[in-house]
PDB file of N, CA and C in Angstrom:
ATOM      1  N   UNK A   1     -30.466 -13.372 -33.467  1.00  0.00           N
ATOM      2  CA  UNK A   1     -29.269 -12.689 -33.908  1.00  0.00           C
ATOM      3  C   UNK A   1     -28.545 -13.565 -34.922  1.00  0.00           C
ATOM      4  N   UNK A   2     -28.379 -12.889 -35.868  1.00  0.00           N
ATOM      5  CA  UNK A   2     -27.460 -13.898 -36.981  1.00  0.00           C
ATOM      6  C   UNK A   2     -25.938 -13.794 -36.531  1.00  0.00           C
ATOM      7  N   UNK A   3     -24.870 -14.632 -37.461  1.00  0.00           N
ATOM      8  CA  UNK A   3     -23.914 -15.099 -37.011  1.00  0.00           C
ATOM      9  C   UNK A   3     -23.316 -13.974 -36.932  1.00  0.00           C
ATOM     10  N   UNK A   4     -22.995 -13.031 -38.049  1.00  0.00           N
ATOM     11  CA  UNK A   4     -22.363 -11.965 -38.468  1.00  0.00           C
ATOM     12  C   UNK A   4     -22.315 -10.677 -37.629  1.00  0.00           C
ATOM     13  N   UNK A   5     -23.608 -10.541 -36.919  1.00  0.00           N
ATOM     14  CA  UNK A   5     -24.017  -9.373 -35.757  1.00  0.00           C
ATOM     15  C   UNK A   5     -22.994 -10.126 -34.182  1.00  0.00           C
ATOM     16  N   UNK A   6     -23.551 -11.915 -34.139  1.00  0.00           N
ATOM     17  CA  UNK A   6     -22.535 -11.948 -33.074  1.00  0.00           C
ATOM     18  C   UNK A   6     -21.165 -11.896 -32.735  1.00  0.00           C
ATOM     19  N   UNK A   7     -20.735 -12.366 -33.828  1.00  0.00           N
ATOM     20  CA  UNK A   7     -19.540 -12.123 -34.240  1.00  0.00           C
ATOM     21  C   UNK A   7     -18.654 -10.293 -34.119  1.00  0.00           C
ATOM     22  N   UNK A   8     -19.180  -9.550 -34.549  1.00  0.00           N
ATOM     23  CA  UNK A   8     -18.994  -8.202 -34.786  1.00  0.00           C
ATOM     24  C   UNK A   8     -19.278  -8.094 -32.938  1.00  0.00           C
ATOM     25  N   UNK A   9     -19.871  -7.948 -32.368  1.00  0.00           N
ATOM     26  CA  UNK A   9     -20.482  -7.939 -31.120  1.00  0.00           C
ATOM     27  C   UNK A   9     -19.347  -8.472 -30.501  1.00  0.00           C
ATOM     28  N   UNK A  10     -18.623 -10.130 -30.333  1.00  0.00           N
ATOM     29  CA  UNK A  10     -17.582 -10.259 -29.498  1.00  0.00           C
ATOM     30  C   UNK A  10     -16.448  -9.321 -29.828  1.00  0.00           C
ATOM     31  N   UNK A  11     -16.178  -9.272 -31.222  1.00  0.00           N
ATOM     32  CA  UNK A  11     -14.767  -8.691 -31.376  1.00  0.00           C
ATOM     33  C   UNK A  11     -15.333  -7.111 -30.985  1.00  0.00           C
ATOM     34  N   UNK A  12     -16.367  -6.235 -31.017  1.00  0.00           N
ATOM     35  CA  UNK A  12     -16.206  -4.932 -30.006  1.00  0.00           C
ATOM     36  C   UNK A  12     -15.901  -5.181 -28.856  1.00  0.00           C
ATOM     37  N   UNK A  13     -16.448  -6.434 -27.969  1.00  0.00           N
ATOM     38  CA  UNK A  13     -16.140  -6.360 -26.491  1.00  0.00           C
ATOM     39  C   UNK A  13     -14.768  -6.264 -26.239  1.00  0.00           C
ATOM     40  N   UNK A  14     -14.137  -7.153 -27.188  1.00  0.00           N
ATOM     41  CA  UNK A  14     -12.560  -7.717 -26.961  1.00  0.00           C
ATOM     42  C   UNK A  14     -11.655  -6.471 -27.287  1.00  0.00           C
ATOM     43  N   UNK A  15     -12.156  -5.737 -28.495  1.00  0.00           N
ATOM     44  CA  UNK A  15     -11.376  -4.013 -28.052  1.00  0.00           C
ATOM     45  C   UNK A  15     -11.483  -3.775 -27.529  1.00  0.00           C
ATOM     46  N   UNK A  16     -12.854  -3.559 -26.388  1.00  0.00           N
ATOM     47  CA  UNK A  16     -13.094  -2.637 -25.625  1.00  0.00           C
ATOM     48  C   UNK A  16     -12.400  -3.058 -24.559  1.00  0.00           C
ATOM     49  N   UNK A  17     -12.285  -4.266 -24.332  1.00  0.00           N
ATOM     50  CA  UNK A  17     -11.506  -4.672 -22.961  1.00  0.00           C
ATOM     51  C   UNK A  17     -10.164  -4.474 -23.139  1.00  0.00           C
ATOM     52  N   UNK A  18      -8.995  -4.974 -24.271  1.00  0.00           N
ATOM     53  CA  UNK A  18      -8.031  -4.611 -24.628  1.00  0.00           C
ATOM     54  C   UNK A  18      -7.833  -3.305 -24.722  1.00  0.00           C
ATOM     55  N   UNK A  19      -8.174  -2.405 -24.943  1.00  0.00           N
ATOM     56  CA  UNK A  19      -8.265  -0.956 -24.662  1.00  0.00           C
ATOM     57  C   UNK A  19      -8.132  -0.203 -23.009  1.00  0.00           C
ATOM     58  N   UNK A  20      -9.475  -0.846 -22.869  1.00  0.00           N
ATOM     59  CA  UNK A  20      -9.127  -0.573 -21.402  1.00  0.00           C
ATOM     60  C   UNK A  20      -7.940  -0.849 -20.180  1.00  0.00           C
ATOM     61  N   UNK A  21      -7.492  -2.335 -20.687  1.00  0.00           N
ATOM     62  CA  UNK A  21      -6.503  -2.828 -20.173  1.00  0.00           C
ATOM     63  C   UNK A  21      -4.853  -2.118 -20.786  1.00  0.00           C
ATOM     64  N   UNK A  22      -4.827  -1.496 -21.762  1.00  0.00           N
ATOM     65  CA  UNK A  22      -3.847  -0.418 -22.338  1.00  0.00           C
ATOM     66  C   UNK A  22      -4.403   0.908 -21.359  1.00  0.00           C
ATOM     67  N   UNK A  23      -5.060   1.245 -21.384  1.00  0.00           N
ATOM     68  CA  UNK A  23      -5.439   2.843 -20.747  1.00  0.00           C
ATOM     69  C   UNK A  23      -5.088   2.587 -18.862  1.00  0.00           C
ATOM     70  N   UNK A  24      -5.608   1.630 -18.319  1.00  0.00           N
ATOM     71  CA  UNK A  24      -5.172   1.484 -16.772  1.00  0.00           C
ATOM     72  C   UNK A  24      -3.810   1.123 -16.574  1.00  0.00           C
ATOM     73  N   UNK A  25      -2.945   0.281 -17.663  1.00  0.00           N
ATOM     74  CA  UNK A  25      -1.491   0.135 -17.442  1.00  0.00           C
ATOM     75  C   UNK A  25      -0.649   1.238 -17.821  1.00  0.00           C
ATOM     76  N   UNK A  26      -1.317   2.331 -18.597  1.00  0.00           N
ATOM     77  CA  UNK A  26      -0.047   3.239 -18.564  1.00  0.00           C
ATOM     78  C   UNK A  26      -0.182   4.573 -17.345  1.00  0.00           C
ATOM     79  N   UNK A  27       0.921   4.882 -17.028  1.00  0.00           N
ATOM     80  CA  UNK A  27       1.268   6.445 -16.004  1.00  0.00           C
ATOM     81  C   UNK A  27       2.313   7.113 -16.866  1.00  0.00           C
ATOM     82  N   UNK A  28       2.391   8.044 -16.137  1.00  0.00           N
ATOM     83  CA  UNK A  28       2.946   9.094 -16.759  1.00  0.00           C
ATOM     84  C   UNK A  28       4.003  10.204 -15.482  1.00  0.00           C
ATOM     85  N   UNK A  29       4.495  10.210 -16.141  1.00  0.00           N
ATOM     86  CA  UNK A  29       5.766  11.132 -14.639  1.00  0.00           C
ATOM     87  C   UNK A  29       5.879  12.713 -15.448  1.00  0.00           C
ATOM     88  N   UNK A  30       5.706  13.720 -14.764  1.00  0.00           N
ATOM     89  CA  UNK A  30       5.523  15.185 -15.026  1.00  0.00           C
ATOM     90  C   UNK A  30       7.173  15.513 -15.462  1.00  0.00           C
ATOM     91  N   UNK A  31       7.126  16.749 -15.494  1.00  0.00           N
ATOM     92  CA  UNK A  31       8.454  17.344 -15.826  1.00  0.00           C
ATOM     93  C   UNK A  31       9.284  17.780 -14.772  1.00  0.00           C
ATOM     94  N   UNK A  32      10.156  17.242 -14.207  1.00  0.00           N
ATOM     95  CA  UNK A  32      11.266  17.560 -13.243  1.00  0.00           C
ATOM     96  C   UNK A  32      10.640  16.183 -11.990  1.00  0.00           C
ATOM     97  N   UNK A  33      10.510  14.923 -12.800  1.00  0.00           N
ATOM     98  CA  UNK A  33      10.561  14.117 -12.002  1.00  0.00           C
ATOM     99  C   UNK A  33      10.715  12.484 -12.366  1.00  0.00           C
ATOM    100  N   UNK A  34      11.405  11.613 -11.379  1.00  0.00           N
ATOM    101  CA  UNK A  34      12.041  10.754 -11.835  1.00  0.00           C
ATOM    102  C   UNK A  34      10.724   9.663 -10.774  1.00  0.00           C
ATOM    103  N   UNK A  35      11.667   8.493 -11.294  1.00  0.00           N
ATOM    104  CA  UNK A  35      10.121   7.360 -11.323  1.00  0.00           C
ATOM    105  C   UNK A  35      10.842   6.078 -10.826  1.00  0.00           C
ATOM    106  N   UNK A  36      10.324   5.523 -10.310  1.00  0.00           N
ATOM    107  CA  UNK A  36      10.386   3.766 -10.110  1.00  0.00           C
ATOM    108  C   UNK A  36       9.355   2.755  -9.730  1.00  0.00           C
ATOM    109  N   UNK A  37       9.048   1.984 -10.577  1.00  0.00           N
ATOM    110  CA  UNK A  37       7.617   1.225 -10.629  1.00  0.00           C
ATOM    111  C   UNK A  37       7.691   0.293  -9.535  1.00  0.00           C
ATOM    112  N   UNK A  38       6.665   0.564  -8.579  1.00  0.00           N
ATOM    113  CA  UNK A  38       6.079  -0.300  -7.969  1.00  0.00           C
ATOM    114  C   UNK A  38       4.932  -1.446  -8.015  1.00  0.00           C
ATOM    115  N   UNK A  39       5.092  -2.558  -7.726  1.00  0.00           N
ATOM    116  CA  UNK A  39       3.924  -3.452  -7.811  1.00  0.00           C
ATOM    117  C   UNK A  39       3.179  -3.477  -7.020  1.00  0.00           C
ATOM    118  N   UNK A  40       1.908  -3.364  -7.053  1.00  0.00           N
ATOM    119  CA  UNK A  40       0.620  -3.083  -5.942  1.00  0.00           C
ATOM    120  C   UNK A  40       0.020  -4.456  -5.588  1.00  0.00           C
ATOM    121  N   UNK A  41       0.796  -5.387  -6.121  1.00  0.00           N
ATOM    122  CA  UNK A  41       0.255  -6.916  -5.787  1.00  0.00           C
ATOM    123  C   UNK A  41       1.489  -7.659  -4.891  1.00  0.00           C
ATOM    124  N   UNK A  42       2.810  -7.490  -5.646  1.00  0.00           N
ATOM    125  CA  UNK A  42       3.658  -8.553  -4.877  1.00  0.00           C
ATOM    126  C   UNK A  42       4.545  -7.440  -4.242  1.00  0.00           C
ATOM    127  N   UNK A  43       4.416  -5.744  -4.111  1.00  0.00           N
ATOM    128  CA  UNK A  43       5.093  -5.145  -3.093  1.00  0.00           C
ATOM    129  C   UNK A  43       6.563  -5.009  -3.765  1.00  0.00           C
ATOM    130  N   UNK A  44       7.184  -5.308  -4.523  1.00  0.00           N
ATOM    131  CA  UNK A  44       8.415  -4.955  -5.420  1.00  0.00           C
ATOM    132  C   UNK A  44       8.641  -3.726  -5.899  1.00  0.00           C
ATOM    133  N   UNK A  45       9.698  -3.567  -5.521  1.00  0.00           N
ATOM    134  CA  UNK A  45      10.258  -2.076  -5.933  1.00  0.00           C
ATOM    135  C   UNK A  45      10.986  -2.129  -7.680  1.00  0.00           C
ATOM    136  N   UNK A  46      11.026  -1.836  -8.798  1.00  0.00           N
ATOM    137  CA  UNK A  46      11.862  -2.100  -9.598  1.00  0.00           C
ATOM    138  C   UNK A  46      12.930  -1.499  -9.795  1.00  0.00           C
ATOM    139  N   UNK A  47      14.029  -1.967 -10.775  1.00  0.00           N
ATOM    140  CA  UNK A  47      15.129  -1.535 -10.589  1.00  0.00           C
ATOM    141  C   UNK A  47      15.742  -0.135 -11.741  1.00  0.00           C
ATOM    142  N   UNK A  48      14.876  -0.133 -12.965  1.00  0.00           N
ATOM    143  CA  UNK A  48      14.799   0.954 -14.047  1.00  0.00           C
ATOM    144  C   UNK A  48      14.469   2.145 -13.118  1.00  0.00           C
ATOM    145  N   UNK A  49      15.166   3.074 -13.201  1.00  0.00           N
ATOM    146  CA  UNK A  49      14.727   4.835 -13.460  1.00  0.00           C
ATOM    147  C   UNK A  49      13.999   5.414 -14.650  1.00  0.00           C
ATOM    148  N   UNK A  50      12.755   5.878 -14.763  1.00  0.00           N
ATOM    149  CA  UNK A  50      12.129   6.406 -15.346  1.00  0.00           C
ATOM    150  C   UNK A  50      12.064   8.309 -15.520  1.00  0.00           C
ATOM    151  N   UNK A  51      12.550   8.922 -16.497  1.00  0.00           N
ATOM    152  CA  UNK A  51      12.725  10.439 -16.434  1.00  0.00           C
ATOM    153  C   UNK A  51      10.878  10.589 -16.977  1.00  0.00           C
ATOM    154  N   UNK A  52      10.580  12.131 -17.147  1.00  0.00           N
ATOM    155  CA  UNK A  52       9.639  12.753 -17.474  1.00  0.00           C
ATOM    156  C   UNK A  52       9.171  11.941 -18.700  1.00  0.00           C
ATOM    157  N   UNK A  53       7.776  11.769 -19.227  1.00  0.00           N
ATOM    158  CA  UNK A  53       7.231  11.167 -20.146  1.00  0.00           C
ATOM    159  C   UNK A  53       5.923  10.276 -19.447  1.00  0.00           C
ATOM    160  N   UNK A  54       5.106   9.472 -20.552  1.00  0.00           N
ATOM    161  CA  UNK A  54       4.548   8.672 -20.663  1.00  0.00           C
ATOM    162  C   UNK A  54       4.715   6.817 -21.096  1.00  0.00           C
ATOM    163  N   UNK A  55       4.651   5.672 -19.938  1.00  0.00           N
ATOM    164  CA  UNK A  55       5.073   4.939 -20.009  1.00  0.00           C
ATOM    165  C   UNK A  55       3.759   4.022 -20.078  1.00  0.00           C
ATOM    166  N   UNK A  56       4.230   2.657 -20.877  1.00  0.00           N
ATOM    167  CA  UNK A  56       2.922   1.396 -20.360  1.00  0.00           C
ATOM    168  C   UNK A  56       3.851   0.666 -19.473  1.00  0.00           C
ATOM    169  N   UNK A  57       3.362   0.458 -18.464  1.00  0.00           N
ATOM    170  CA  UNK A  57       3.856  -0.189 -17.063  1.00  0.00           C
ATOM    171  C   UNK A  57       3.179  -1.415 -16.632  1.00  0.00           C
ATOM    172  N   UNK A  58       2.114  -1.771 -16.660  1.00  0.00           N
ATOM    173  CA  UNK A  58       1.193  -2.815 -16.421  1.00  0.00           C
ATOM    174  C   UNK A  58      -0.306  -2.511 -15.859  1.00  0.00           C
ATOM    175  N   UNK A  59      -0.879  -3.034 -15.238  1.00  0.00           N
ATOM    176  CA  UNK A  59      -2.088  -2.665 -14.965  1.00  0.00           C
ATOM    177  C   UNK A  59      -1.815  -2.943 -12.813  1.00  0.00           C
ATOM    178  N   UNK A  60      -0.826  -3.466 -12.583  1.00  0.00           N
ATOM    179  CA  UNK A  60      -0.597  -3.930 -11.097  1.00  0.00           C
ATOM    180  C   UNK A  60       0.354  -2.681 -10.574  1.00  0.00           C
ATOM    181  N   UNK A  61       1.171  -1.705 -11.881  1.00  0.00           N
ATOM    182  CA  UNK A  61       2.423  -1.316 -11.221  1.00  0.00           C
ATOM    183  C   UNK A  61       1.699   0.171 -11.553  1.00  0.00           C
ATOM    184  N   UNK A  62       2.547   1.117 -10.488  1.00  0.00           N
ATOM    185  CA  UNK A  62       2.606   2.551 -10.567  1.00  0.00           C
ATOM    186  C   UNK A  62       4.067   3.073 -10.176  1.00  0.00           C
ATOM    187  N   UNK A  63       4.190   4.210  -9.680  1.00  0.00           N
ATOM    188  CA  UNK A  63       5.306   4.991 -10.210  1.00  0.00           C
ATOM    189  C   UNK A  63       5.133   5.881  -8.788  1.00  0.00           C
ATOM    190  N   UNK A  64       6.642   5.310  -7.961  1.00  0.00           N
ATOM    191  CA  UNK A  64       7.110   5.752  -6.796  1.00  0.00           C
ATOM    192  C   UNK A  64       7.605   7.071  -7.671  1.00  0.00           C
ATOM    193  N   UNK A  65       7.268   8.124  -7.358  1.00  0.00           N
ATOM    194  CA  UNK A  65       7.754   9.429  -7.786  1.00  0.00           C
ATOM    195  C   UNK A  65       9.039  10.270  -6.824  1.00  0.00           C
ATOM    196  N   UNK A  66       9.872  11.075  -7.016  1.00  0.00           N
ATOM    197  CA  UNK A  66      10.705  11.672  -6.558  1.00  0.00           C
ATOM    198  C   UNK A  66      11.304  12.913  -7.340  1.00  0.00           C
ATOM    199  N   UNK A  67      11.568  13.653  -6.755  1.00  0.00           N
ATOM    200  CA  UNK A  67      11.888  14.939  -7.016  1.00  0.00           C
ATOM    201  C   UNK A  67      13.315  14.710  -8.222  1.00  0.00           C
ATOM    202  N   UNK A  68      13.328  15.167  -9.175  1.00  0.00           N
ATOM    203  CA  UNK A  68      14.765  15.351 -10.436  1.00  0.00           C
ATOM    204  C   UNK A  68      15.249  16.919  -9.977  1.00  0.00           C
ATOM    205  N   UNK A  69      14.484  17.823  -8.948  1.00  0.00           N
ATOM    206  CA  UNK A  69      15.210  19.126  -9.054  1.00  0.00           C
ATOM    207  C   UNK A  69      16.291  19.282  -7.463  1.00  0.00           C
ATOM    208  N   UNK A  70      16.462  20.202  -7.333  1.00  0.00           N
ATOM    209  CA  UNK A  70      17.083  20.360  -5.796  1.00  0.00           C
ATOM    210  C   UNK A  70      16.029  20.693  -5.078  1.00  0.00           C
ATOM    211  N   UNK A  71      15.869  19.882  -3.765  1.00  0.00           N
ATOM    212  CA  UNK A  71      15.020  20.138  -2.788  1.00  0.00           C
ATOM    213  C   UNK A  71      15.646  20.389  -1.249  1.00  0.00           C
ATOM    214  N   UNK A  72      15.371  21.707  -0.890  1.00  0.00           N
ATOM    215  CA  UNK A  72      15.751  22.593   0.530  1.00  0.00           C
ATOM    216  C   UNK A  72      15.291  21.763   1.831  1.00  0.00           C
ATOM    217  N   UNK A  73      15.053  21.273   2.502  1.00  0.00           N
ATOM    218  CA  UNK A  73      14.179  20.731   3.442  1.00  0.00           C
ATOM    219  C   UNK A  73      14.721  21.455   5.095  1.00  0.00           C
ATOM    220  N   UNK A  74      13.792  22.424   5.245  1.00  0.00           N
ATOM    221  CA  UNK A  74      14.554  23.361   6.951  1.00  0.00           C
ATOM    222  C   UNK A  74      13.354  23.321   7.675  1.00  0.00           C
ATOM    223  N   UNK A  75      14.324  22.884   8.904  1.00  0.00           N
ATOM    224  CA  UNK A  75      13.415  23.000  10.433  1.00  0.00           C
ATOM    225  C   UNK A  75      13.838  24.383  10.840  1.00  0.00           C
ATOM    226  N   UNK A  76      12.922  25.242  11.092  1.00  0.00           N
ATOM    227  CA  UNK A  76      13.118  26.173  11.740  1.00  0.00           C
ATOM    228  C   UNK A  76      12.376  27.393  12.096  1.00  0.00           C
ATOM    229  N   UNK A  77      12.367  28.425  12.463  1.00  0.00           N
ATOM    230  CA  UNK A  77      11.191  29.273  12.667  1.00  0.00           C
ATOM    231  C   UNK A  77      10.564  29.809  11.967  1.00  0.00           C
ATOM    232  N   UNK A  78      11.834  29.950  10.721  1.00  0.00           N
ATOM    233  CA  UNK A  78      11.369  31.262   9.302  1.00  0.00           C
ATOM    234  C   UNK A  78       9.424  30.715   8.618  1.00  0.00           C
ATOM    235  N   UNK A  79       8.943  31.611   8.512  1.00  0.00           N
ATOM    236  CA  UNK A  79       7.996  31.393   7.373  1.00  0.00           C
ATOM    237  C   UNK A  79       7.945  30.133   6.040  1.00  0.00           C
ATOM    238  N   UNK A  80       8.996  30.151   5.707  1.00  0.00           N
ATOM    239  CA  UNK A  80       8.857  29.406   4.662  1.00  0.00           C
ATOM    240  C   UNK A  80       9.590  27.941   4.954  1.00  0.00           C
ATOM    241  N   UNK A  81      10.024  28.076   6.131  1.00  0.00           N
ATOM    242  CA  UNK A  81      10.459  26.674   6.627  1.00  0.00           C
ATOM    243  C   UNK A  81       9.746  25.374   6.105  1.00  0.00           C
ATOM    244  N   UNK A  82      10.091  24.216   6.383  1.00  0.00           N
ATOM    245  CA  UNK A  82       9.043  23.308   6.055  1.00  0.00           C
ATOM    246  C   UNK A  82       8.644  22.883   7.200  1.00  0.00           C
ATOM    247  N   UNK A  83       9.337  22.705   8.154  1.00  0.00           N
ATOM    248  CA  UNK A  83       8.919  21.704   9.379  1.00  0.00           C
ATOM    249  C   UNK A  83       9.625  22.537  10.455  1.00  0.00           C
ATOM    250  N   UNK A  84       9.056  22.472  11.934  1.00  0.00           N
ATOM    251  CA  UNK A  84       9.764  23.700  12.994  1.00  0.00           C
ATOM    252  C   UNK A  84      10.631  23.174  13.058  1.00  0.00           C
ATOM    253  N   UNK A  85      11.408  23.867  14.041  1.00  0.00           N
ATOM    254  CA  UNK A  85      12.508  23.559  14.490  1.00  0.00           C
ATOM    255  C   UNK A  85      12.407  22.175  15.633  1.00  0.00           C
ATOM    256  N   UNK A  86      14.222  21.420  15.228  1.00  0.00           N
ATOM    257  CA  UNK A  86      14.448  20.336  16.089  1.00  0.00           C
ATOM    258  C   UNK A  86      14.114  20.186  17.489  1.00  0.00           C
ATOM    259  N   UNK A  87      13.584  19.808  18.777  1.00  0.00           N
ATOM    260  CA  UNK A  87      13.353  19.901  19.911  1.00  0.00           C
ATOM    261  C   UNK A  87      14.346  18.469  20.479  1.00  0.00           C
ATOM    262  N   UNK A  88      15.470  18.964  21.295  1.00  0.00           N
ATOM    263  CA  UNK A  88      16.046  17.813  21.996  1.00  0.00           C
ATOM    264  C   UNK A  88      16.567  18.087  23.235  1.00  0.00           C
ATOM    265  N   UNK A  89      17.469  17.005  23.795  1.00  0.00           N
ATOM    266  CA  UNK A  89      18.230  17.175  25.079  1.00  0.00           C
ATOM    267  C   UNK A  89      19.462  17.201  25.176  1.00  0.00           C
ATOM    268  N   UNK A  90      20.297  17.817  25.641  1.00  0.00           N
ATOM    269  CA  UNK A  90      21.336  17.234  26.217  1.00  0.00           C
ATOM    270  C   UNK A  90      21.379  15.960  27.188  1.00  0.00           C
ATOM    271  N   UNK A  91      23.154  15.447  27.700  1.00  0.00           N
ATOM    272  CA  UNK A  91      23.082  14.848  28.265  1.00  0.00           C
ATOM    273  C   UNK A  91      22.650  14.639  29.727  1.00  0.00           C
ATOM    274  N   UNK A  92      23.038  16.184  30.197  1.00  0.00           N
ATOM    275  CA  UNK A  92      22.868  16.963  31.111  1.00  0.00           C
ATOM    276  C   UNK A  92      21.365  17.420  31.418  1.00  0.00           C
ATOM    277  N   UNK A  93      20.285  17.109  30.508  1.00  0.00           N
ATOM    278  CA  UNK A  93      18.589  17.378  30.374  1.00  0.00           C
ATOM    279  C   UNK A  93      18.518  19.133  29.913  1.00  0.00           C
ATOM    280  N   UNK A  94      19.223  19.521  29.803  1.00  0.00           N
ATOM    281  CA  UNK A  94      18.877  20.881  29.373  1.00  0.00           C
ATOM    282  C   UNK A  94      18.492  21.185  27.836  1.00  0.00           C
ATOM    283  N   UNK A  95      17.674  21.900  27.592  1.00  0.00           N
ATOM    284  CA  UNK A  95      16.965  21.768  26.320  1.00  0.00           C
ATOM    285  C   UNK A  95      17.478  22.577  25.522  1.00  0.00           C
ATOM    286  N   UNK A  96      17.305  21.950  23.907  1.00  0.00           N
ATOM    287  CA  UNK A  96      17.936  22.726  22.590  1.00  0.00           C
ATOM    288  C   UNK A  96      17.060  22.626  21.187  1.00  0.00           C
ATOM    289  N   UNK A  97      17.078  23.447  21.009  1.00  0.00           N
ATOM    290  CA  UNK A  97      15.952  23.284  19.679  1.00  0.00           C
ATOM    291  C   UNK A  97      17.380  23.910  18.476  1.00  0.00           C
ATOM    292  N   UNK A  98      17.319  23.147  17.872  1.00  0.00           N
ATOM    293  CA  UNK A  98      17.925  23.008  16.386  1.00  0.00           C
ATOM    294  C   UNK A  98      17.417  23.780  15.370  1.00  0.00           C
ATOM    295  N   UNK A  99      17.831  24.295  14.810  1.00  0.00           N
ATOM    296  CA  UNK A  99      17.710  24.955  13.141  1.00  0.00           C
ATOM    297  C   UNK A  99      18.332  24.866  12.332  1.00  0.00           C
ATOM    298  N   UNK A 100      18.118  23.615  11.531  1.00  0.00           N
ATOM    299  CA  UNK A 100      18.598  22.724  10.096  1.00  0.00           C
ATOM    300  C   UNK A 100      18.214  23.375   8.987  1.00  0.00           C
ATOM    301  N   UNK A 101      18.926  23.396   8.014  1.00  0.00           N
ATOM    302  CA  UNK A 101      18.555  23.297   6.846  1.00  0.00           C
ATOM    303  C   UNK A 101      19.464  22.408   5.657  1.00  0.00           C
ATOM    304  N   UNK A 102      18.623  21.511   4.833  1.00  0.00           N
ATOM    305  CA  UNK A 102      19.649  21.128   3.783  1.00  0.00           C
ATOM    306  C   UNK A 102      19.066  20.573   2.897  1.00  0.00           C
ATOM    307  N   UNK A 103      19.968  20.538   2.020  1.00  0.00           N
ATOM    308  CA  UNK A 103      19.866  20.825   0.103  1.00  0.00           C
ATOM    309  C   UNK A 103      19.634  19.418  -0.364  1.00  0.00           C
ATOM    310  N   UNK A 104      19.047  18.240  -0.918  1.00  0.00           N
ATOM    311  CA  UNK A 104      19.037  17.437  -1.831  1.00  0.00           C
ATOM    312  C   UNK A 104      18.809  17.479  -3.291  1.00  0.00           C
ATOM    313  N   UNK A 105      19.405  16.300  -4.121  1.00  0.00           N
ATOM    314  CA  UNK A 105      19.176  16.057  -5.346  1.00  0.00           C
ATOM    315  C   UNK A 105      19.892  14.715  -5.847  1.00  0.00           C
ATOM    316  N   UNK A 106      18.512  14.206  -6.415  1.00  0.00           N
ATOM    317  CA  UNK A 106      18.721  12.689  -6.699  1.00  0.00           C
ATOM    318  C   UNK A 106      19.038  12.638  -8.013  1.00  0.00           C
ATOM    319  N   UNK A 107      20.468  11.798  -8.031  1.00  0.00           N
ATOM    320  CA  UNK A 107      21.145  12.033  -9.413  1.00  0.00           C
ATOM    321  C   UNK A 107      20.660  10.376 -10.143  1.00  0.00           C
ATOM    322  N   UNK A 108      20.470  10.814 -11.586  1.00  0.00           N
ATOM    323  CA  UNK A 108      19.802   9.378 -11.988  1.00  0.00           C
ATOM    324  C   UNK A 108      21.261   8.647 -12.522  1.00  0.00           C
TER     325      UNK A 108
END
């Protein structure tokens, strides 16, 4: 192999790896949702809010996701409930099942 072929040869590898290392560090957060990067090595939460878009973040961190719209969350019998209804006690041992419902939204 002459000099010129090896040469040409390292500098493809070195895009190709630099490339790759751009393509695994970026995520991306959908539309109607907010973000906070986590590190998958040292367990850190960060402190930036991220809205909808495409970000480069690193190649260690991803993106704790959360809802930007209003979210309903009900225990209860209906069909479209999310989760049944509450099951508890009184003090007295007599039994009560609960039917919650309520509204969130995480303001950035």
């Amino acid at each position: 192999m002459d000099t010129y072929a090896l040469i040409f040869l390292i500098i493809c590898v070195v895009i190709s790896l630099v490339m790759i290392l751009l393509l695994i560090s970026m995520d991306t957060l959908e539309p109607l949702q907010y973000g906070i990067t986590y590190n998958k090595i040292t367990k850190v939460i960060g402190k930036d809010v991220y809205v909808s878009g495409r970000y480069l973040i690193g190649p260690t961190k991803s993106f704790v996701v959360y809802p930007a719209n209003l979210v309903t969350v009900e225990f209860s019998d209906s069909k479209k409930a999310t989760n049944e209804p509450l099951k508890t006690r009184t003090g007295e041992g007599l039994a009560i099942s609960l039917g919650i419902s309520f509204q969130y939204k995480i303001f950035r």
